[in-house]
Every structure is written in structure tokens, then in C-alpha cells.
N, C-alpha and C. Protein backbone atom coordinates (compact mmCIF):
# COMPACT_ATOMS: atom_id res chain seq x y z
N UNK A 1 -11.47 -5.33 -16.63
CA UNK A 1 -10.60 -6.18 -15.84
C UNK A 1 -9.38 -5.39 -15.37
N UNK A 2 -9.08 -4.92 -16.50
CA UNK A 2 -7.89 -3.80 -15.99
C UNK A 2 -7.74 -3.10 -14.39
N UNK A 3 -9.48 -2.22 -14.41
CA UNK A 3 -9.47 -1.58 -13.25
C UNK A 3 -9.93 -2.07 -12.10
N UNK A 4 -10.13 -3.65 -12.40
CA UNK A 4 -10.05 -4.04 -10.87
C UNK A 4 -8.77 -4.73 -10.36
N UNK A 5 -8.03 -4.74 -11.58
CA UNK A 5 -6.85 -5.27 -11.10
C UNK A 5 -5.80 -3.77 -10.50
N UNK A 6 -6.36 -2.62 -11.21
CA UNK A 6 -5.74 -1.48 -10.54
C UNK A 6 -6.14 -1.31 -8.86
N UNK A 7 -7.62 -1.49 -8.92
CA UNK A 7 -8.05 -1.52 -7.27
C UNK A 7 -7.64 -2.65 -6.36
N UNK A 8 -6.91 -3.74 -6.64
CA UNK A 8 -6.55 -4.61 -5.98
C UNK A 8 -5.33 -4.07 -5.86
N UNK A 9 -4.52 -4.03 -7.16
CA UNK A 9 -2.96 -3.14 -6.51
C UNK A 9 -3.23 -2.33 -5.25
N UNK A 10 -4.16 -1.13 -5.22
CA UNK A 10 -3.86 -0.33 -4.63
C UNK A 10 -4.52 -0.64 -3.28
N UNK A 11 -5.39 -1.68 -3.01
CA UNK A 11 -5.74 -2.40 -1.56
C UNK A 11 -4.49 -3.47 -1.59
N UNK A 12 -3.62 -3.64 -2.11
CA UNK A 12 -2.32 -4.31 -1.39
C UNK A 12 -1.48 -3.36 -1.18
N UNK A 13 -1.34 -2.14 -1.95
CA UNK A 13 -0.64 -0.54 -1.15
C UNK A 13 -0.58 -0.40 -0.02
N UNK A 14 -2.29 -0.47 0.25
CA UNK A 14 -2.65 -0.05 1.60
C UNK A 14 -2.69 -0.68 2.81
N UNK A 15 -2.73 -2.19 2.37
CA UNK A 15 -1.76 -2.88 3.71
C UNK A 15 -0.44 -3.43 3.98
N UNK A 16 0.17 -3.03 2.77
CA UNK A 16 2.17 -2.57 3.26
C UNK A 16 2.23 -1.69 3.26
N UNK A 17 1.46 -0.82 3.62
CA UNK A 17 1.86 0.79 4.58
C UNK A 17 1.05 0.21 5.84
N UNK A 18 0.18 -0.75 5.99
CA UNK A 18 -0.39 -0.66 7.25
C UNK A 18 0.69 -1.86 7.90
N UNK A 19 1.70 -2.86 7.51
CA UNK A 19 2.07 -3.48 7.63
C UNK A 19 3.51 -2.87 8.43
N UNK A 20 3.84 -1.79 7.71
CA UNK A 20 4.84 -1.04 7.49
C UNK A 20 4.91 -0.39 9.24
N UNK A 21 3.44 0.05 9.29
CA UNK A 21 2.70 0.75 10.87
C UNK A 21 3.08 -0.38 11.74
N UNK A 22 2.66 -1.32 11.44
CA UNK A 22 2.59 -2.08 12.40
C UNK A 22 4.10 -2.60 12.63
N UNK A 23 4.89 -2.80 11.63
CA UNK A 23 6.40 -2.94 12.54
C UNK A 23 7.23 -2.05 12.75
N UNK A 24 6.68 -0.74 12.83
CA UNK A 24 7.40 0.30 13.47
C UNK A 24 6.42 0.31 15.00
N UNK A 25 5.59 -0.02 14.85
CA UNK A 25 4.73 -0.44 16.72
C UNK A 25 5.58 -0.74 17.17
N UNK A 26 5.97 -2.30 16.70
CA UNK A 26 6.52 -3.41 16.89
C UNK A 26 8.21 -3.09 17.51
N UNK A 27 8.78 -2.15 16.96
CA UNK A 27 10.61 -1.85 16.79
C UNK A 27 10.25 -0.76 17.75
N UNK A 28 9.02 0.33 18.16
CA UNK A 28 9.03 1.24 19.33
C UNK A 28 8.70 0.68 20.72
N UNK A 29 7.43 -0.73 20.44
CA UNK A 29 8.06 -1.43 21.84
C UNK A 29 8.96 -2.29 21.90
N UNK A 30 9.76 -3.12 20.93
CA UNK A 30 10.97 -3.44 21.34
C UNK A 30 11.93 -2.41 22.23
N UNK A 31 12.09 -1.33 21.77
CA UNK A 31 13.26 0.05 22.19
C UNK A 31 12.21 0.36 23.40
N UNK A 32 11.42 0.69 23.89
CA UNK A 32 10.80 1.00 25.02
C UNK A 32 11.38 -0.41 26.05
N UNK A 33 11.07 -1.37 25.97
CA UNK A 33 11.41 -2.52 26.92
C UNK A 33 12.74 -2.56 26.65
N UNK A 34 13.93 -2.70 25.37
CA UNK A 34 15.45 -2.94 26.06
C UNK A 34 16.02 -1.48 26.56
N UNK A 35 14.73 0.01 27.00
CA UNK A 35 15.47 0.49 27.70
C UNK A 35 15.27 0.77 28.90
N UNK A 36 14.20 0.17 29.31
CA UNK A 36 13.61 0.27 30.03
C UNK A 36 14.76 -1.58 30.76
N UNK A 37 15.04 -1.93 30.57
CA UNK A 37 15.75 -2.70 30.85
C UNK A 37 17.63 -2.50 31.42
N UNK A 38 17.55 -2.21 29.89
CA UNK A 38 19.46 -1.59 30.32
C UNK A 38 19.66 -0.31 30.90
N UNK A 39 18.43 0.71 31.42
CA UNK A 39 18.82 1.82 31.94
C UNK A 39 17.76 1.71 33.22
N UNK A 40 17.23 0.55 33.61
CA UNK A 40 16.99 0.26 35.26
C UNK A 40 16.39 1.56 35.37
N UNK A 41 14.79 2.02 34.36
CA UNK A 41 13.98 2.91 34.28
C UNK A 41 13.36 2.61 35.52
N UNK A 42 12.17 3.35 36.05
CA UNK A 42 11.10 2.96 36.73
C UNK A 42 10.25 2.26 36.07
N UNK A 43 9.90 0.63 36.53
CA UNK A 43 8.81 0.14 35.77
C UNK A 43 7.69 1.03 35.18
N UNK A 44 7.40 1.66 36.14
CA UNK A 44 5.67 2.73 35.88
C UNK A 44 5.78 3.15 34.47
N UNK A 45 7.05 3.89 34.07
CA UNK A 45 7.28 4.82 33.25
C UNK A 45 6.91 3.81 32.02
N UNK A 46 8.12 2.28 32.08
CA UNK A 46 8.38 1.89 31.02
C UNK A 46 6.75 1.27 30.74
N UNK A 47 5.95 0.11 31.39
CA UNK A 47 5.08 -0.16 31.35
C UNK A 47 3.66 1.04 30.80
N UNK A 48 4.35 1.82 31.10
CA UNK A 48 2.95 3.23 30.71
C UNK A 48 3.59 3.34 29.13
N UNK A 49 4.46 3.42 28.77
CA UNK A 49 4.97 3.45 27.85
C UNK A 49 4.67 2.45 26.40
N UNK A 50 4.43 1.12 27.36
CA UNK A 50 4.16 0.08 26.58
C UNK A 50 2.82 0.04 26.59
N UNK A 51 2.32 0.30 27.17
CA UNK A 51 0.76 0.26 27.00
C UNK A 51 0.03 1.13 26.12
N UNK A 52 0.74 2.47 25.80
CA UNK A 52 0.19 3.19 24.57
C UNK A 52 0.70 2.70 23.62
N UNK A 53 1.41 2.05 23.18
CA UNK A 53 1.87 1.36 22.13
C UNK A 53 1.23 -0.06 21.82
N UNK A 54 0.80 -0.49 22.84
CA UNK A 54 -0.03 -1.91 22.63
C UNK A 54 -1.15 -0.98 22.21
N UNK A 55 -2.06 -0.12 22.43
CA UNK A 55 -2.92 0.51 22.01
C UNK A 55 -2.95 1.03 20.59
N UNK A 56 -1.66 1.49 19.86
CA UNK A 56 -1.54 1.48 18.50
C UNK A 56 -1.61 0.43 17.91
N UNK A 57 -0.69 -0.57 18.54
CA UNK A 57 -0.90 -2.03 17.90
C UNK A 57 -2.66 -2.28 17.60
N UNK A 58 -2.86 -2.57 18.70
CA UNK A 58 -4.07 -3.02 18.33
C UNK A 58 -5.31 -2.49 17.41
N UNK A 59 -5.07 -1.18 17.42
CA UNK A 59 -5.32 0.02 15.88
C UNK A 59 -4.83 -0.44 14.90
N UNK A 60 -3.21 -0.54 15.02
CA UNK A 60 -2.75 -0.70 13.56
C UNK A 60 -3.90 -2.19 13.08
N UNK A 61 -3.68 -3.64 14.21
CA UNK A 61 -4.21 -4.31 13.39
C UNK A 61 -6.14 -4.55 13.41
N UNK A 62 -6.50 -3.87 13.81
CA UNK A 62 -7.98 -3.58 13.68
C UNK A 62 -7.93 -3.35 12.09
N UNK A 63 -6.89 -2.17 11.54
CA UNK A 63 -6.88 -1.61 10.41
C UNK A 63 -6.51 -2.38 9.16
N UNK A 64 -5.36 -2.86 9.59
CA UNK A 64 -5.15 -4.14 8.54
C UNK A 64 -5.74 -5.35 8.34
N UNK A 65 -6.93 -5.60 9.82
CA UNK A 65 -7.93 -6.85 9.67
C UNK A 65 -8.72 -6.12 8.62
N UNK A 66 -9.45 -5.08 8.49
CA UNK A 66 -10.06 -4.78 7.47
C UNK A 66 -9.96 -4.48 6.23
N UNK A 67 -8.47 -4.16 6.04
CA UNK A 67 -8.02 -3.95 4.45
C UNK A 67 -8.08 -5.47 3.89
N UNK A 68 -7.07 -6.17 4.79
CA UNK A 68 -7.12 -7.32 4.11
C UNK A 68 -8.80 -8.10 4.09
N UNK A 69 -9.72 -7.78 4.24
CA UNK A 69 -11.21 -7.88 4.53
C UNK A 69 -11.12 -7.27 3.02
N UNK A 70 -10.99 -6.48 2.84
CA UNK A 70 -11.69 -5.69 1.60
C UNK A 70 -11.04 -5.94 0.28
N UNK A 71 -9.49 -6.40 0.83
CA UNK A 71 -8.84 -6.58 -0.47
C UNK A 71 -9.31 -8.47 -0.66
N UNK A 72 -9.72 -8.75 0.26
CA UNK A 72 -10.42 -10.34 -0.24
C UNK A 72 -11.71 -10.66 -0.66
N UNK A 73 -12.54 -9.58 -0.33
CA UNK A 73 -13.74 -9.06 -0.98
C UNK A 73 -13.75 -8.69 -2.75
N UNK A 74 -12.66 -7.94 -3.05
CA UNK A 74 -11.93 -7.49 -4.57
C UNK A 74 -11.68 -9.11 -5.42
N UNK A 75 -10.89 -9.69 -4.44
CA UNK A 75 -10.04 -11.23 -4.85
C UNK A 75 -11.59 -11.76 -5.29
N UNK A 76 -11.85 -11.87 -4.46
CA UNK A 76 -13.32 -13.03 -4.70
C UNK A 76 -14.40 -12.00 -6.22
N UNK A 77 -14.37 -10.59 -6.46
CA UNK A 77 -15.28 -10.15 -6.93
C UNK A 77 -14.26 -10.54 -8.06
N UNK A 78 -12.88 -10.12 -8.47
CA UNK A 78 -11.99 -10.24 -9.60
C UNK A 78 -12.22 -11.65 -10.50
N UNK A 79 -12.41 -12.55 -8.93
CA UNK A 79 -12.07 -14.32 -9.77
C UNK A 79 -13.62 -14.57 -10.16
N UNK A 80 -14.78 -14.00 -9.83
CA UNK A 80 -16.30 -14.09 -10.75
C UNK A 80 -16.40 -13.36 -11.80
N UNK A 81 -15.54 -12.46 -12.00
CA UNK A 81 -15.64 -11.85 -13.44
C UNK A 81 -15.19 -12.29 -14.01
N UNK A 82 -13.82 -12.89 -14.07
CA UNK A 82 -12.81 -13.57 -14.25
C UNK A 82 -13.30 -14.75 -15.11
N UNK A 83 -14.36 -15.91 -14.24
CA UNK A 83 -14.64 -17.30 -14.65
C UNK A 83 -15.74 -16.59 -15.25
N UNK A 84 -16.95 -15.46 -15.27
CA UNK A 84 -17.81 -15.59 -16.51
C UNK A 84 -17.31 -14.82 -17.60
N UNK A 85 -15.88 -14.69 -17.52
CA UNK A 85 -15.85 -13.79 -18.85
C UNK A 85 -15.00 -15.11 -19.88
N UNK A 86 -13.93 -16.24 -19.35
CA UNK A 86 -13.83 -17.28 -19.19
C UNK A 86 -15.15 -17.80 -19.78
N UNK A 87 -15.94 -18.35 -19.10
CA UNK A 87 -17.44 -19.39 -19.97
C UNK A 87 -17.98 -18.76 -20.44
N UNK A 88 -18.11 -17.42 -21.11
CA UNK A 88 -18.73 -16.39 -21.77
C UNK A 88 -17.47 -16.39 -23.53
N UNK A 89 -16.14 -16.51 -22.92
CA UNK A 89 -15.57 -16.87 -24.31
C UNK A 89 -15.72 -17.89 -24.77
N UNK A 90 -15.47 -19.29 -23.58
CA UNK A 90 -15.41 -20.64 -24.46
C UNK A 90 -17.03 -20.97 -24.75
N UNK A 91 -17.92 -20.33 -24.38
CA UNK A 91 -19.00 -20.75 -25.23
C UNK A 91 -19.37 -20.03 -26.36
N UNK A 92 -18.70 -18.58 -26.33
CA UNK A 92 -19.01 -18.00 -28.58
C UNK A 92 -17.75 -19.20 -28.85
N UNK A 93 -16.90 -19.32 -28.03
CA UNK A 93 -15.82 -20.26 -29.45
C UNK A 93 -16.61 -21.50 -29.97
N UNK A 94 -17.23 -22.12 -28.38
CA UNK A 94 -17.78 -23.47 -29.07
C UNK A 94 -19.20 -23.35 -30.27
N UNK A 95 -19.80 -22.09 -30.17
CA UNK A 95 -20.65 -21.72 -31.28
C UNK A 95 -20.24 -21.19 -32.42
N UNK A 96 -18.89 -20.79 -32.84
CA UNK A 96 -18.37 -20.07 -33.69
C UNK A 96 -17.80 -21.73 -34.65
N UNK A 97 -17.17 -22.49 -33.57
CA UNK A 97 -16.84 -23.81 -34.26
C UNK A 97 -17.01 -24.96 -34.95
N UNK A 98 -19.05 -24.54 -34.90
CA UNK A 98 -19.69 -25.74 -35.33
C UNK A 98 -20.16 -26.71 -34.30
N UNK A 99 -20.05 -26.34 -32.55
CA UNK A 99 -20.15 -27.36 -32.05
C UNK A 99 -19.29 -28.44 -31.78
N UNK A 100 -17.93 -28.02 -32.05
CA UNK A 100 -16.77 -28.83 -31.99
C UNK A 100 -15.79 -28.36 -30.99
N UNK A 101 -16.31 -28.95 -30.08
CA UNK A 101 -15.30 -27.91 -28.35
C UNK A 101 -13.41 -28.21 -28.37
N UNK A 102 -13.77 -29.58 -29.29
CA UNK A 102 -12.03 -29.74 -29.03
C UNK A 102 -11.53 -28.71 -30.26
N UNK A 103 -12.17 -27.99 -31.04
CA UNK A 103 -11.49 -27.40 -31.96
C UNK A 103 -11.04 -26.11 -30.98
N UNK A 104 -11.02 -25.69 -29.94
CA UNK A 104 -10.68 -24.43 -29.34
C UNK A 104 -9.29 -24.83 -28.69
N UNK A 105 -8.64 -25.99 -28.64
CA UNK A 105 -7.53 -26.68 -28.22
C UNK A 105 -6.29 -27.26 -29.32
N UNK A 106 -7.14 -27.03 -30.24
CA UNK A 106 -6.11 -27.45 -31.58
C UNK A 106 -5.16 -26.37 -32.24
N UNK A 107 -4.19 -26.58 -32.13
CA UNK A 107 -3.08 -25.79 -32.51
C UNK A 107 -3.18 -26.02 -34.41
N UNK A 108 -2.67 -24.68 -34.89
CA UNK A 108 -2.29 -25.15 -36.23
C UNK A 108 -1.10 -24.65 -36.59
């Protein structure tokens, strides 16, 4: 359990660095359009400008549609190990108890 909870850490690593990509896209076409604005650029320039950057965008999130794909692939494999290791204990307890299921709830 340990090491899939290590591989899930590290597929949520990998999409706040892809997250990270994507709002530095985000803050290079902001600054491309307010200067392309306050310094009365040539559209051509600024628009060419923005268009390779919509082109990262849409990389960056191609990339992060699939992490988060894989890190929900992990989620779903974590929570089936999870519930049979779960009904794999409470059924040695309820055999260890005599057949007495509320005894796994009783405090002493």
C-alpha cells in the first residue's frame, strides 16, 4: 500500500509541474496581448505571437489531460486494494471471533 501511495504522490508531482506549465502559458500570453496593446505593436507580430503560445497551451493541456488520466487510473487501482484488503481483514476478524461480527466494534 505504501508504494502505491508513493506512485500517486508522484503522479500528483507531475501535474503541478504540468499545472505550473500551463500558467506560465497562461502569464506569457497575458504579457504578449497587454503589449501588444500598450505599445500599438503590429497586430501580425502580436497575433503570431499568440498563436505559438495557444499551441503550447494546448500541449501543456493534452499533457495534463493525461496525467490526470493516469493518476485516476492509480485512485481507482489504490481504492480496490484498499476495499479487499478491508473485507479480507474484517472477515479473519469475524472468523477469529467465533462468528460474532459485532465483537470487531467493541471497545474494552
Amino acid at each position: 500500500m505504501e508504494r502505491a501511495t508513493m506512485v500517486a504522490l508522484r503522479e500528483v508531482e507531475r501535474i503541478s509541474r504540468l499545472v505550473s506549465r500551463l500558467e506560465a502559458v497562461e502569464r506569457s500570453i497575458r504579457a504578449t496581448a497587454e503589449f501588444a496593446v500598450k505599445k500599438r505593436s503590429p497586430v501580425a507580430v502580436a497575433m503570431g505571437e499568440i498563436e505559438r503560445e495557444r499551441k503550447r497551451l494546448k500541449s501543456t493541456l493534452v499533457d495534463l489531460d493525461r496525467e490526470t488520466g493516469r493518476c485516476d487510473g492509480f485512485v481507482v487501482f489504490g481504492r480496490t486494494l484498499d476495499k479487499g484488503k478491508i473485507f479480507e481483514f474484517l472477515s479473519c476478524g469475524e472468523k477469529s471471533s467465533n462468528s460474532n461480527p459485532t465483537s470487531l466494534f467493541l471497545v474494552s
